[in-house]
Protein backbone atom coordinates (compact mmCIF):
# COMPACT_ATOMS: atom_id res chain seq x y z
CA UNK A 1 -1.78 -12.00 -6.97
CA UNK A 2 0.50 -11.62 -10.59
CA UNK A 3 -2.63 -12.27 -12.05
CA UNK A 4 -4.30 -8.90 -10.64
CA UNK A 5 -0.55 -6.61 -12.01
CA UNK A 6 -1.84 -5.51 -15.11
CA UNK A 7 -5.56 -4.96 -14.00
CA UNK A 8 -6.39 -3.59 -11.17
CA UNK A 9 -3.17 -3.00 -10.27
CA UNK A 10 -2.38 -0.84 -13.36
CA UNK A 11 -5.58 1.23 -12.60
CA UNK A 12 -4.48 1.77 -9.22
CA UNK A 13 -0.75 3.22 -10.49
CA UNK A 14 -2.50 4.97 -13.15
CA UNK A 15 -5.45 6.52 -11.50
CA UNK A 16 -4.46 6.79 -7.64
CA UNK A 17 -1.18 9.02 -8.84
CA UNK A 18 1.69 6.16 -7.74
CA UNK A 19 3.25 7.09 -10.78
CA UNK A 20 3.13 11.40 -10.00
CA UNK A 21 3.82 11.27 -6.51
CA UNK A 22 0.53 11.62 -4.67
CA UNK A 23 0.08 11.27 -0.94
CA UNK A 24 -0.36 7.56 -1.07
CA UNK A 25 2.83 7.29 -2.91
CA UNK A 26 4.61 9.63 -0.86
CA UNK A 27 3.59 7.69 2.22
CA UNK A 28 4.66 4.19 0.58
CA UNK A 29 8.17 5.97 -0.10
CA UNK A 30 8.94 7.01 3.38
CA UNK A 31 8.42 2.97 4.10
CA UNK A 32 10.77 2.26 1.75
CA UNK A 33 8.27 1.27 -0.81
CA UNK A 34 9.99 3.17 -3.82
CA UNK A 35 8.46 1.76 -7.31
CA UNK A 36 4.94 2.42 -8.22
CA UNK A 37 4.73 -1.38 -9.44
CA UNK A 38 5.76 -2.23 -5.73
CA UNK A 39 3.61 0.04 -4.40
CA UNK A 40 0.25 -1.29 -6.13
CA UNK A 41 1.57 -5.00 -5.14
CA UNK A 42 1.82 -4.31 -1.58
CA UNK A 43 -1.57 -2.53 -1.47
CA UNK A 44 -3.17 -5.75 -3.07
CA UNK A 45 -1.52 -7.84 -0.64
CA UNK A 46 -2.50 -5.86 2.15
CA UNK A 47 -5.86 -5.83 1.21
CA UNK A 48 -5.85 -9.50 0.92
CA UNK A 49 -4.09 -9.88 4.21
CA UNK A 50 -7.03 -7.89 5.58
CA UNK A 51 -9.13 -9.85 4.07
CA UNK A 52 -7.63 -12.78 5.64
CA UNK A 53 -7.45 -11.56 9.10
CA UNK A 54 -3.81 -11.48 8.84
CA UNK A 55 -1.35 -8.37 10.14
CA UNK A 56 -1.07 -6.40 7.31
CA UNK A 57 3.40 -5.95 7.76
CA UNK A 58 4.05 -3.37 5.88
CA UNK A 59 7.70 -2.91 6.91
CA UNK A 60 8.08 -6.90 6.35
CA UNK A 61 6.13 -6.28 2.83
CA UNK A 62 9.28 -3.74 2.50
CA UNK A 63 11.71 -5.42 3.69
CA UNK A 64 10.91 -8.37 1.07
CA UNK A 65 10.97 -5.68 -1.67
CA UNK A 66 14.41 -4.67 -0.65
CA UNK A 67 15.40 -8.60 -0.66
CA UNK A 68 14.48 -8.29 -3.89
CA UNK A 69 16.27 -5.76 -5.33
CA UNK A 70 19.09 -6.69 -3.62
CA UNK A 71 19.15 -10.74 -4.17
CA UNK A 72 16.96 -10.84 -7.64
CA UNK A 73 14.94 -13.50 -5.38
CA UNK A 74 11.09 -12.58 -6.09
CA UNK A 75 9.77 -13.32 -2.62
CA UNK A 76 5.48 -14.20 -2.50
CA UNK A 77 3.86 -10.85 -0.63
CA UNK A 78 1.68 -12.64 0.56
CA UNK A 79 3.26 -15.79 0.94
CA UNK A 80 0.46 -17.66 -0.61
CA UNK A 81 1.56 -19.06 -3.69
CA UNK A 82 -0.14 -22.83 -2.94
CA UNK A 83 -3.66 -21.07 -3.29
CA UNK A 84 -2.87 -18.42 -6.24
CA UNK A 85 -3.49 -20.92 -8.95
């Protein structure tokens, strides 16, 4: 998932306004999803949780960001770090 930060996930900050405060990035915020680097990593993840046929969680997703900020403990979205390689 790292691998797709400075791709696709750039584009979608750059281009889908996470950075100026569109709709999508208003929404995001009121789940506690506050930085647009967050923001583009949860999207991914959801996406691939979709993909997967897996509940997409966003207030766990949030939750883990909080963890984050709060512990400095980088927890895996998607929680599948044995297949990312």
């Amino acid at each position: 998932m790292i691998r797709l930060h400075f791709g696709l996930g750039m584009w979608m900050r750059n281009n889908w306004g996470l950075w100026q405060g569109s709709a999508l990035a208003d929404l995001l915020t009121e789940k506690g999803i506050h930085h647009p680097d967050d923001m583009s990593g949860v999207i991914l993840a959801s996406y691939w949780r979709y993909l997967n046929d897996l509940p997409i969680e966003l207030t766990a997703q949030a939750e883990r960001i909080q963890r984050t900020y709060e512990t400095g403990v980088i927890e895996d979205y998607c929680e599948i770090n044995r297949d990312d390689d």
